[in-house]
PDB file of N, CA and C in Angstrom:
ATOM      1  N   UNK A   1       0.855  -1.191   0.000  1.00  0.00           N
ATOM      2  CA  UNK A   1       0.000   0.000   0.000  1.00  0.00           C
ATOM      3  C   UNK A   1       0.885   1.232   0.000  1.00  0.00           C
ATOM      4  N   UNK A   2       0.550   1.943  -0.863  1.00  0.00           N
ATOM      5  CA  UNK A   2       1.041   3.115  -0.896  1.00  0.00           C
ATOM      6  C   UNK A   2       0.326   4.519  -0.499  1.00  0.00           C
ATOM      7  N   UNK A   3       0.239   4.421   0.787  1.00  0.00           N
ATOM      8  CA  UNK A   3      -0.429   5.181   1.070  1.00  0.00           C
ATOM      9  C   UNK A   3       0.408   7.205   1.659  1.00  0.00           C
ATOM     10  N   UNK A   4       1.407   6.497   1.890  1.00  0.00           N
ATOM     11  CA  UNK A   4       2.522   7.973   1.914  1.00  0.00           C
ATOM     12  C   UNK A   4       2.687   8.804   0.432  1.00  0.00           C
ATOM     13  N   UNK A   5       2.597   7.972  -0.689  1.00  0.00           N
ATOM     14  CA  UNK A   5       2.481   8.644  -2.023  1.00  0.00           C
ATOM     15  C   UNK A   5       1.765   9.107  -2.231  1.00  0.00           C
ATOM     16  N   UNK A   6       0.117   8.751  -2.041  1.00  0.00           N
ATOM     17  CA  UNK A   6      -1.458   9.667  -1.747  1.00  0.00           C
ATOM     18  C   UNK A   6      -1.071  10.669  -1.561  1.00  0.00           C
ATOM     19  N   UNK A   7      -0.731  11.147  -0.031  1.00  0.00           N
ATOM     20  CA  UNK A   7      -0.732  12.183   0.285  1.00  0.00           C
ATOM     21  C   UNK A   7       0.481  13.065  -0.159  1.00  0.00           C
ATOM     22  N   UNK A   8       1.816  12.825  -0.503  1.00  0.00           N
ATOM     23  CA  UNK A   8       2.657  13.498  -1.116  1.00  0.00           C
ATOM     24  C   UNK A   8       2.482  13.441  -2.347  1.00  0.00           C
ATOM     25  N   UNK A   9       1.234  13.024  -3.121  1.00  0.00           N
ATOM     26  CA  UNK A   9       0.739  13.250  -4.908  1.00  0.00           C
ATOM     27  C   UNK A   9      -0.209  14.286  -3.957  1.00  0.00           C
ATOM     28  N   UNK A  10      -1.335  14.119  -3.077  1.00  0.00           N
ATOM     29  CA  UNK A  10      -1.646  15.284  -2.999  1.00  0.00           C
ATOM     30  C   UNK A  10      -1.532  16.469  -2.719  1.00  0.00           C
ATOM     31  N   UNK A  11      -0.670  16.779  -1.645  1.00  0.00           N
ATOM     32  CA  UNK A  11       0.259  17.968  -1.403  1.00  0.00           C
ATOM     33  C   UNK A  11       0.676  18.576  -2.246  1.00  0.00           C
ATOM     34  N   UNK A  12       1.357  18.210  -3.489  1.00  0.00           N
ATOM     35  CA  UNK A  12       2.395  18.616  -4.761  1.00  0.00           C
ATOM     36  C   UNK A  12       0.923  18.619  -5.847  1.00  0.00           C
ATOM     37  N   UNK A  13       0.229  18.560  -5.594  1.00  0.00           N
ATOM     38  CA  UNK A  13      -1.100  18.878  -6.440  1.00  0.00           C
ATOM     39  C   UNK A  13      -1.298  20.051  -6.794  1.00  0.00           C
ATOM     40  N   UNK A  14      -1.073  21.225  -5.790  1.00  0.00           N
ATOM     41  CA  UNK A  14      -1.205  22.489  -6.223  1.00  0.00           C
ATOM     42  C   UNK A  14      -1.819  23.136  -4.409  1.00  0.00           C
ATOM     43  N   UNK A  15      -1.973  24.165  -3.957  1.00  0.00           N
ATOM     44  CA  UNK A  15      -2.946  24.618  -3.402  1.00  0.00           C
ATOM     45  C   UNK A  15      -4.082  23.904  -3.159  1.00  0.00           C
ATOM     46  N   UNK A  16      -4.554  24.293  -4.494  1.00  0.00           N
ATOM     47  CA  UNK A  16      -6.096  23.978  -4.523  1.00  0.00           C
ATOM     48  C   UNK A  16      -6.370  22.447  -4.719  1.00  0.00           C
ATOM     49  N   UNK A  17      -5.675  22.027  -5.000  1.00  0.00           N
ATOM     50  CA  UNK A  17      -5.694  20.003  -5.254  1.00  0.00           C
ATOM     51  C   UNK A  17      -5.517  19.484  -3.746  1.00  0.00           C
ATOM     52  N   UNK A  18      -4.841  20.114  -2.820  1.00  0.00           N
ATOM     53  CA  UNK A  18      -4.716  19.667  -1.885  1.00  0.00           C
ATOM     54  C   UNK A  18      -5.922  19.491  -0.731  1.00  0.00           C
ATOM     55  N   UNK A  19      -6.098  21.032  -0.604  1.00  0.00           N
ATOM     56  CA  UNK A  19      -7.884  21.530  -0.192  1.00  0.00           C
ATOM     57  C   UNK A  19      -8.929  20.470  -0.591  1.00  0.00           C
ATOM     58  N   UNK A  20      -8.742  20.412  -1.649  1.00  0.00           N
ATOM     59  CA  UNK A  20      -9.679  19.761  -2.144  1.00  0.00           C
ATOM     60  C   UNK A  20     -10.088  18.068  -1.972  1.00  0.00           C
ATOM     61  N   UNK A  21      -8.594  17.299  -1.481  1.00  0.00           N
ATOM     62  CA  UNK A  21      -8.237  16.249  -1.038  1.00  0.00           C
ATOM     63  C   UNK A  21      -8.839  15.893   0.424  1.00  0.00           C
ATOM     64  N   UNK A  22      -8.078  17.112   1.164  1.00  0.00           N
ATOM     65  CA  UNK A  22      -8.764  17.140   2.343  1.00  0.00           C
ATOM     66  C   UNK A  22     -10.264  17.394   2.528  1.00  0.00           C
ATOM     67  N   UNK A  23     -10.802  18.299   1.558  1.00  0.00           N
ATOM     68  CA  UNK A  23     -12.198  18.606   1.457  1.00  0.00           C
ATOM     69  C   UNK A  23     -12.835  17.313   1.904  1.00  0.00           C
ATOM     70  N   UNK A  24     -12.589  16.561   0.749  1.00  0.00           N
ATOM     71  CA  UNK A  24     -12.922  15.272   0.318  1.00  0.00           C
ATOM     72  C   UNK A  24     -13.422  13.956   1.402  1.00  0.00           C
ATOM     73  N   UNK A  25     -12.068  14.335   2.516  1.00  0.00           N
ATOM     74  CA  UNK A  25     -12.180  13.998   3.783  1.00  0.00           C
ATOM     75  C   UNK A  25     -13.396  14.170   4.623  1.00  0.00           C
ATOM     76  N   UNK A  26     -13.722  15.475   4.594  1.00  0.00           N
ATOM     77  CA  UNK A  26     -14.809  15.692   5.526  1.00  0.00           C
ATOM     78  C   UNK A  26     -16.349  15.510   4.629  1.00  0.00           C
ATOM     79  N   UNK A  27     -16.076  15.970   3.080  1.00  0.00           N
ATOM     80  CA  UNK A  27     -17.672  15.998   2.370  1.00  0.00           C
ATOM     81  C   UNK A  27     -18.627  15.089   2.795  1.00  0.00           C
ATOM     82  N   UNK A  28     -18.215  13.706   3.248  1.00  0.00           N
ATOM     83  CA  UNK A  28     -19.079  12.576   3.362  1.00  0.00           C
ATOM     84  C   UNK A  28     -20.636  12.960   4.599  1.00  0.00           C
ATOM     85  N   UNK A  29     -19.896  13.767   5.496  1.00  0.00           N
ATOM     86  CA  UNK A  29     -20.957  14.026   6.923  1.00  0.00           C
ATOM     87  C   UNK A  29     -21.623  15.165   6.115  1.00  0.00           C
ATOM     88  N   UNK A  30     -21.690  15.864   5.322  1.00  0.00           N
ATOM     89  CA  UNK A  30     -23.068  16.496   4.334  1.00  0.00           C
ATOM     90  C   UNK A  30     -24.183  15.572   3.552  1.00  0.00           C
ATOM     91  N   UNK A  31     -23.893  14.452   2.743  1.00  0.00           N
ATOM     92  CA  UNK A  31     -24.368  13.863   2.374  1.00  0.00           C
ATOM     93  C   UNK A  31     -25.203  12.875   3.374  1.00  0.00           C
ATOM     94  N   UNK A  32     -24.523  12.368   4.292  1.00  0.00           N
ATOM     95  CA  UNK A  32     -24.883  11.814   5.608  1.00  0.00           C
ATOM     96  C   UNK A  32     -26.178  12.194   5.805  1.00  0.00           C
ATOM     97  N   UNK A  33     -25.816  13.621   6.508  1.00  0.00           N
ATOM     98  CA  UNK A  33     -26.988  14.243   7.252  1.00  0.00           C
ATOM     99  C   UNK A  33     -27.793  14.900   6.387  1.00  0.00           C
ATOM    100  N   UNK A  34     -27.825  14.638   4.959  1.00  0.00           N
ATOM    101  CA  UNK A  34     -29.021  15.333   4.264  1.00  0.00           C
ATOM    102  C   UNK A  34     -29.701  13.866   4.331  1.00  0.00           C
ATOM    103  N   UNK A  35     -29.136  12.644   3.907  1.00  0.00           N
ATOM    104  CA  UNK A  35     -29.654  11.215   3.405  1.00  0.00           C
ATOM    105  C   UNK A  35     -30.702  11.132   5.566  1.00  0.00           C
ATOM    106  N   UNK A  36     -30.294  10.917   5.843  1.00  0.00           N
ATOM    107  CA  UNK A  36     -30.569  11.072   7.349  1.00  0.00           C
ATOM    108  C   UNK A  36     -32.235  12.188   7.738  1.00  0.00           C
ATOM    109  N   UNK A  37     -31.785  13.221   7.138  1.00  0.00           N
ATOM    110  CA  UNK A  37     -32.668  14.279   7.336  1.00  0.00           C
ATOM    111  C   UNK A  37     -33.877  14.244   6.164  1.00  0.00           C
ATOM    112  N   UNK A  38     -33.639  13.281   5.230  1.00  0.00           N
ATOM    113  CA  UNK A  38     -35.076  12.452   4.228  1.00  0.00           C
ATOM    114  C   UNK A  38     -34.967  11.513   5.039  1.00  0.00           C
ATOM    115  N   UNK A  39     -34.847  11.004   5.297  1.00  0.00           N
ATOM    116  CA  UNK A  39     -35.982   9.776   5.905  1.00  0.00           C
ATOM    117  C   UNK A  39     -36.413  10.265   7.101  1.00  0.00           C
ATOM    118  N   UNK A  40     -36.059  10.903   8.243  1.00  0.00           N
ATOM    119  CA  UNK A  40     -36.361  11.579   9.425  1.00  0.00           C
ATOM    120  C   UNK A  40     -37.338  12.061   9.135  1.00  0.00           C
ATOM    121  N   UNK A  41     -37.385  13.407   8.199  1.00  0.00           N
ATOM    122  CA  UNK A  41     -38.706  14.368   7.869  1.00  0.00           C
ATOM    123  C   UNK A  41     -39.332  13.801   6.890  1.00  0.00           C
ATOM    124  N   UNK A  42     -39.066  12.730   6.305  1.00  0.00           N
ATOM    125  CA  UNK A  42     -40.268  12.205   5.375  1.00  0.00           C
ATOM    126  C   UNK A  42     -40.221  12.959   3.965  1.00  0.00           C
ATOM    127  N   UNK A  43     -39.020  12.906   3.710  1.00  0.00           N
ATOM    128  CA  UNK A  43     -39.119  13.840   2.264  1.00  0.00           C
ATOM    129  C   UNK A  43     -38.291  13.149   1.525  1.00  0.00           C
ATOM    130  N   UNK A  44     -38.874  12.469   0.566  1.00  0.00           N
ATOM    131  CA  UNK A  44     -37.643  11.761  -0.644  1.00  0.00           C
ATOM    132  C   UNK A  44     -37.348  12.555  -1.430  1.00  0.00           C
ATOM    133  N   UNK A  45     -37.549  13.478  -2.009  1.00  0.00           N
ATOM    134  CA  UNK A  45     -36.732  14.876  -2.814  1.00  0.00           C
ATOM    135  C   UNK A  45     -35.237  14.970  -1.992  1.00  0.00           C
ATOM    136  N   UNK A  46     -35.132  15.558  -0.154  1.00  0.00           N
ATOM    137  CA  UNK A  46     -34.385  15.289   0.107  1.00  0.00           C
ATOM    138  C   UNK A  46     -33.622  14.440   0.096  1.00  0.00           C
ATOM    139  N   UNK A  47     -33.923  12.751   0.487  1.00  0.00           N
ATOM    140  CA  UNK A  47     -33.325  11.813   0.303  1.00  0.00           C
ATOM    141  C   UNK A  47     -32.452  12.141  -1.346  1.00  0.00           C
ATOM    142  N   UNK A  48     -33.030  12.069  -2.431  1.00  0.00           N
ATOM    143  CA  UNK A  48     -32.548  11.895  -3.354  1.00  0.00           C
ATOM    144  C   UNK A  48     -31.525  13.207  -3.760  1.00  0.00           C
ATOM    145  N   UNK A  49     -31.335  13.863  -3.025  1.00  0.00           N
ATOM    146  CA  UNK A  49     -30.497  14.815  -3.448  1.00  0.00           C
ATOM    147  C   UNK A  49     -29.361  14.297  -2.411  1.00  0.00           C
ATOM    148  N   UNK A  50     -29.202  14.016  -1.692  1.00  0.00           N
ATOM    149  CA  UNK A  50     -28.166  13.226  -0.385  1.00  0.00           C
ATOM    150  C   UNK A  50     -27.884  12.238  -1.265  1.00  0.00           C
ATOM    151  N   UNK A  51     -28.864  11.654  -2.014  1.00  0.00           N
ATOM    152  CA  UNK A  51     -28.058  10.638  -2.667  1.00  0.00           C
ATOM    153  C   UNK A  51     -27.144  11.004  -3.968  1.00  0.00           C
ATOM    154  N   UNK A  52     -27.603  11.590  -4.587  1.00  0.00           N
ATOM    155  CA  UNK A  52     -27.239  12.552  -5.410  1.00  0.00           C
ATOM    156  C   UNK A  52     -25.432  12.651  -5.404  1.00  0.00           C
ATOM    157  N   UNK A  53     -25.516  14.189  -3.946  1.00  0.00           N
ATOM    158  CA  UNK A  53     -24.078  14.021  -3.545  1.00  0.00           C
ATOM    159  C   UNK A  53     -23.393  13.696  -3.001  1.00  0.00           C
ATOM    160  N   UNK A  54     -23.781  12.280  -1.842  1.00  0.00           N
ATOM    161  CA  UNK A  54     -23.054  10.919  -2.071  1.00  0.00           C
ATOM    162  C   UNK A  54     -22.414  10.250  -3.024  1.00  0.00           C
ATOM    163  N   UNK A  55     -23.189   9.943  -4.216  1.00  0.00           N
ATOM    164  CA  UNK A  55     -22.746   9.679  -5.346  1.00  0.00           C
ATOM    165  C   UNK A  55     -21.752  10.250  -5.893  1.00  0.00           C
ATOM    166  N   UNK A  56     -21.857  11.737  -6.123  1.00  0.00           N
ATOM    167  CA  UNK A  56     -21.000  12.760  -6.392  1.00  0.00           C
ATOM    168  C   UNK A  56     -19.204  12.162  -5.840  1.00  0.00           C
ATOM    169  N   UNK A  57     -19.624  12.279  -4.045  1.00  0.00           N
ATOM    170  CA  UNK A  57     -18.351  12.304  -3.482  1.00  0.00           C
ATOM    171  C   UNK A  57     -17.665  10.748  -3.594  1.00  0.00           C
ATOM    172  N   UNK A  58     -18.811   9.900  -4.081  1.00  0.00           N
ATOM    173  CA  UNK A  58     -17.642   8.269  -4.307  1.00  0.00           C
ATOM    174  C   UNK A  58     -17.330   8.199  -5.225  1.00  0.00           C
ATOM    175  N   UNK A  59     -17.787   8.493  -6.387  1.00  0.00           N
ATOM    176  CA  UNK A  59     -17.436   9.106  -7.933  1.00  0.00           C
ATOM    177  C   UNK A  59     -15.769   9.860  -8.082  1.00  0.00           C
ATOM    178  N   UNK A  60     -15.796  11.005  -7.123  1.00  0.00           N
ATOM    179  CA  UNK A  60     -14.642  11.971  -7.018  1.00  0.00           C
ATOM    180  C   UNK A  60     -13.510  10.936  -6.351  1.00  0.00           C
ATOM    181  N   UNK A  61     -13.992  10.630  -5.637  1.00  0.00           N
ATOM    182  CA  UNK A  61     -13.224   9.488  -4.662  1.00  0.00           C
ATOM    183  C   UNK A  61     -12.219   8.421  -5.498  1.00  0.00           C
ATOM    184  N   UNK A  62     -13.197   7.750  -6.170  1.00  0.00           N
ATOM    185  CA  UNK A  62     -12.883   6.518  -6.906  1.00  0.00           C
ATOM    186  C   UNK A  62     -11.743   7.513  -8.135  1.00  0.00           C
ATOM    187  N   UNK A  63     -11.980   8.452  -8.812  1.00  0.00           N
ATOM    188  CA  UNK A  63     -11.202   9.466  -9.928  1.00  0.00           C
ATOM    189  C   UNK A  63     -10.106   9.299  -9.266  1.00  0.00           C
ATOM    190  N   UNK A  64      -9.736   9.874  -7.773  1.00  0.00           N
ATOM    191  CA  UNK A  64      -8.309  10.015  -7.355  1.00  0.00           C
ATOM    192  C   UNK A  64      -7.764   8.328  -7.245  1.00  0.00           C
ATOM    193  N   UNK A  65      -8.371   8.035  -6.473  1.00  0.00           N
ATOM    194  CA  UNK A  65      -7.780   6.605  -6.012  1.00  0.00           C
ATOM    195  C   UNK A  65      -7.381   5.695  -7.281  1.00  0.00           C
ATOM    196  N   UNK A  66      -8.230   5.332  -8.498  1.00  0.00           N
ATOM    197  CA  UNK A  66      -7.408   5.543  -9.440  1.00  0.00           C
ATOM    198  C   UNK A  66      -6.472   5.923 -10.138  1.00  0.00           C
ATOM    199  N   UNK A  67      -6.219   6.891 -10.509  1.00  0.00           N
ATOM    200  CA  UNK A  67      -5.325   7.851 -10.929  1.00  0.00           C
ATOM    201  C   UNK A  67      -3.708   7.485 -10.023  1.00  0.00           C
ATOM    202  N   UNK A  68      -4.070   7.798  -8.243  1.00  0.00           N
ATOM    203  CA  UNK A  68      -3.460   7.210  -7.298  1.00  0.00           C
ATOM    204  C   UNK A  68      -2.923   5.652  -7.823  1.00  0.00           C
ATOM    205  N   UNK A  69      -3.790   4.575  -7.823  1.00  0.00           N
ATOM    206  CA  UNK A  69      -3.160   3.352  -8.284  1.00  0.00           C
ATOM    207  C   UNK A  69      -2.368   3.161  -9.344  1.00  0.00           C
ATOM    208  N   UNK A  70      -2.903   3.464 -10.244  1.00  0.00           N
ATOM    209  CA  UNK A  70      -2.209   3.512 -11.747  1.00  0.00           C
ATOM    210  C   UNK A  70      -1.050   4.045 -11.935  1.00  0.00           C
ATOM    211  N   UNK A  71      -0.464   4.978 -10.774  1.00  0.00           N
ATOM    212  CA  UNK A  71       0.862   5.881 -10.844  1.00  0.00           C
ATOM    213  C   UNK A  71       1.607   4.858 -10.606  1.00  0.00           C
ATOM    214  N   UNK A  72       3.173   4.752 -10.882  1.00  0.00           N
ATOM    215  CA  UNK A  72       4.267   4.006 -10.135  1.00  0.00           C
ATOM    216  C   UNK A  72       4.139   4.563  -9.206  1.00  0.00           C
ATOM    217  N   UNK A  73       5.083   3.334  -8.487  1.00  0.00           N
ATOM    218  CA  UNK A  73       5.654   3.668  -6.798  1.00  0.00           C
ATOM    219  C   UNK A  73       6.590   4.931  -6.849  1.00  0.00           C
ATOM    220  N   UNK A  74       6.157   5.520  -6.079  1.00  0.00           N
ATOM    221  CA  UNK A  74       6.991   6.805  -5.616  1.00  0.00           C
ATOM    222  C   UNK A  74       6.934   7.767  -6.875  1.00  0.00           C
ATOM    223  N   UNK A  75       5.704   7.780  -7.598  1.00  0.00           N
ATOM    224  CA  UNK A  75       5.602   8.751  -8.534  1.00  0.00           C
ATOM    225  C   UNK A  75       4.548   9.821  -7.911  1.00  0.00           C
ATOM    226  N   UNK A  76       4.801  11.295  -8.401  1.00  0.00           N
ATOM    227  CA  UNK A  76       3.983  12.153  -7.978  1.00  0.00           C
ATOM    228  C   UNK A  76       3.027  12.127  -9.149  1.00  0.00           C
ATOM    229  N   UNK A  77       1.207  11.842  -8.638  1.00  0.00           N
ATOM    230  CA  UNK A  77       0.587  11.777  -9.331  1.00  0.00           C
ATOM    231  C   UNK A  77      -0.847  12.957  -9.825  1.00  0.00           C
ATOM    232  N   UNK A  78      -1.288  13.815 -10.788  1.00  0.00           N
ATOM    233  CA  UNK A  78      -2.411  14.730 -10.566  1.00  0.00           C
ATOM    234  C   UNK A  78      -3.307  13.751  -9.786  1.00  0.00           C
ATOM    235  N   UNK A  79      -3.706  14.050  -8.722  1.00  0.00           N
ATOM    236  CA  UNK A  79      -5.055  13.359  -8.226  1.00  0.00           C
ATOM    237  C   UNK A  79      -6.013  14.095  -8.672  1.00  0.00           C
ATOM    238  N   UNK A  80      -6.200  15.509  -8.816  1.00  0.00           N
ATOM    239  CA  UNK A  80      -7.191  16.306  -9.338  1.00  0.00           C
ATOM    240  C   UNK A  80      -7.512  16.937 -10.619  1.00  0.00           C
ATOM    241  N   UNK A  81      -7.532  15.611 -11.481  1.00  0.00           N
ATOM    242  CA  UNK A  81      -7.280  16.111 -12.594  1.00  0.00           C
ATOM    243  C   UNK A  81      -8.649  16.847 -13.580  1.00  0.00           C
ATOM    244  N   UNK A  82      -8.847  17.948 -13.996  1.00  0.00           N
ATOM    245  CA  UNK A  82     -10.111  18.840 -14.159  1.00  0.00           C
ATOM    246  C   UNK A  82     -11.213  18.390 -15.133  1.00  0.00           C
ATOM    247  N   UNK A  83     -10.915  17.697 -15.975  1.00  0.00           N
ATOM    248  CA  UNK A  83     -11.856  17.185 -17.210  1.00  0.00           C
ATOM    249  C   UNK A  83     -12.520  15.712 -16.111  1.00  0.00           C
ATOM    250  N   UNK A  84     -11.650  14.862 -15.722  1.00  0.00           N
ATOM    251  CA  UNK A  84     -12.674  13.488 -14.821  1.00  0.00           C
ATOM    252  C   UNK A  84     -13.604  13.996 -13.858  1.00  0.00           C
ATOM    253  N   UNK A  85     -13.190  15.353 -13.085  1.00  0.00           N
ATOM    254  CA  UNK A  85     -13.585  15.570 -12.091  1.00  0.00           C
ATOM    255  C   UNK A  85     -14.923  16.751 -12.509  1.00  0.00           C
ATOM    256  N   UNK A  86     -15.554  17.240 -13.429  1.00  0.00           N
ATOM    257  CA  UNK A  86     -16.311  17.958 -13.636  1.00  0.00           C
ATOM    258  C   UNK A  86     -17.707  17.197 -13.366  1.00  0.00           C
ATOM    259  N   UNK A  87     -18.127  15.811 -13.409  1.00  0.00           N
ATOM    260  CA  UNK A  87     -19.014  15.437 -12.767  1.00  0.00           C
ATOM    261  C   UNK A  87     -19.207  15.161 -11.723  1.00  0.00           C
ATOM    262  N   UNK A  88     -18.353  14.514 -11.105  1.00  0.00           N
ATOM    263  CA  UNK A  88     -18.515  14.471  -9.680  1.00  0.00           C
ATOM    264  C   UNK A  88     -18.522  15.784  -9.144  1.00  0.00           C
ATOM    265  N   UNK A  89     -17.967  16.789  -9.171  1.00  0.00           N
ATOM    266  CA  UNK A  89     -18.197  18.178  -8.867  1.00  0.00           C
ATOM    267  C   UNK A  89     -19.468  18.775  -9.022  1.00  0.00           C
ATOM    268  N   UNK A  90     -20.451  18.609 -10.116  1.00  0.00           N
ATOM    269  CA  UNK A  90     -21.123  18.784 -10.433  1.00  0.00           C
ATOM    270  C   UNK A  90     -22.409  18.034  -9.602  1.00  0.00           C
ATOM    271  N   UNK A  91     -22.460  16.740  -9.417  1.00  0.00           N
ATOM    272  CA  UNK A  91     -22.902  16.431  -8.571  1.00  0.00           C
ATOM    273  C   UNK A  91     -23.227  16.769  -7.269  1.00  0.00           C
ATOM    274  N   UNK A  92     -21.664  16.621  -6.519  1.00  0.00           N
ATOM    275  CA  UNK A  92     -21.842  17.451  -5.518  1.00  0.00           C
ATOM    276  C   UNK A  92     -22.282  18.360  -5.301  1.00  0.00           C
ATOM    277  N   UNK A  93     -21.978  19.538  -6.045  1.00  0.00           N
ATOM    278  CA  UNK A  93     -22.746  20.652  -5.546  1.00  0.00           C
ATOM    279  C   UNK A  93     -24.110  20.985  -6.130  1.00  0.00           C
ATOM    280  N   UNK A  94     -24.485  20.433  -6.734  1.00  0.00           N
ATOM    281  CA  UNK A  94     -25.934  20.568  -7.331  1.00  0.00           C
ATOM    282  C   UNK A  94     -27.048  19.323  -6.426  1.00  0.00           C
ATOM    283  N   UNK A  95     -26.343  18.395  -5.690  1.00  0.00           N
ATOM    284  CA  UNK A  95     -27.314  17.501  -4.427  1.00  0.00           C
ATOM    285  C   UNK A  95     -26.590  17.982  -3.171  1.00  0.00           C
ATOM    286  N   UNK A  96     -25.675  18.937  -3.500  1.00  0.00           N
ATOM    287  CA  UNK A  96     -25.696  19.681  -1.626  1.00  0.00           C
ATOM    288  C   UNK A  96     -26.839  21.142  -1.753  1.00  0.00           C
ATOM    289  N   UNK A  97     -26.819  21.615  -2.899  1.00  0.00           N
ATOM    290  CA  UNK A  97     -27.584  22.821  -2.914  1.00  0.00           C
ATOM    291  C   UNK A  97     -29.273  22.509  -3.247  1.00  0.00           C
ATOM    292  N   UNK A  98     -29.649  21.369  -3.685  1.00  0.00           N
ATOM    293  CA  UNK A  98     -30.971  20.623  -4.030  1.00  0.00           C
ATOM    294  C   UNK A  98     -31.403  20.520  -2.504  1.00  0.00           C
ATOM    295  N   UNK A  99     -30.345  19.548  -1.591  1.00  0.00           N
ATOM    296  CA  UNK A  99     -30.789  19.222  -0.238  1.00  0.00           C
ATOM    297  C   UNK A  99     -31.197  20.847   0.173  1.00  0.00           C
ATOM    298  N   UNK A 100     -30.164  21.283   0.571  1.00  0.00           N
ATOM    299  CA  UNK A 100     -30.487  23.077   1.143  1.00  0.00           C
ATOM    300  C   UNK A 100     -32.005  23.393   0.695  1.00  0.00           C
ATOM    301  N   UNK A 101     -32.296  23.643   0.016  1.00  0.00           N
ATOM    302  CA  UNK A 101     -33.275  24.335  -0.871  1.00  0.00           C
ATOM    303  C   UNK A 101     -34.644  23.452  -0.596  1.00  0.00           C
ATOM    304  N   UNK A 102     -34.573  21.972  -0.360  1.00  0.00           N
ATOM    305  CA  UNK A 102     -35.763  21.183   0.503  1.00  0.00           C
ATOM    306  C   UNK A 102     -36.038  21.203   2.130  1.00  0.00           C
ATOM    307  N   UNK A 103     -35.565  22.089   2.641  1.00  0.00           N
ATOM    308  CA  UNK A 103     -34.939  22.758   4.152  1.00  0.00           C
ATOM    309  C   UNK A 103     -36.707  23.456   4.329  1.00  0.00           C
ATOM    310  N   UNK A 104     -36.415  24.401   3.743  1.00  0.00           N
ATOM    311  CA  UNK A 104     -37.817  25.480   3.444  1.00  0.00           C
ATOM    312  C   UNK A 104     -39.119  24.907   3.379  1.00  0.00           C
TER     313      UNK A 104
END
């Protein structure tokens, strides 16, 4: 397992590749508590937008970790590379802002 290369491909990513790595880390407890907060209040619109950007964030997930595998050992790899990642992005923020907006 190469798991020290992950994070030194993500570091050397840029700024913003890195953020975004870590982002990545925490996105999951949004999706959580929207998927959580449809079935609680009884609203599958919500549900389906939690699912939405769930989807989104294992999608983005699976892009790096790929990318990640496929590199040699001890190669620095783009994990964030901009053309794979425009759907899962897209996702995400269009079933984090769907959930918001079923709040009301």
């Amino acid at each position: 397992m190469r798991f020290s290369d992950f994070w030194r491909s993500a570091y050397h990513d840029n700024r913003r590749g890195f953020r975004f790595v870590v982002g990545m880390c925490l996105f999951w407890i949004g999706p959580v508590f929207f998927i959580w907060a449809g079935v609680a209040m009884d609203r599958p619109s919500m549900l389906g937008w939690g699912l939405l950007a769930g989807a989104g964030w294992l999608l983005a997930w699976a892009v790096m970790l790929i990318r990640h595998f496929r590199s040699a050992p001890g190669e620095v790899a783009d994990l964030t590379p901009t053309v794979p990642m425009i759907a899962p992005g897209l996702m995400m923020v269009v079933g984090t802002f769907g959930a918001f907006a079923n709040f009301s």
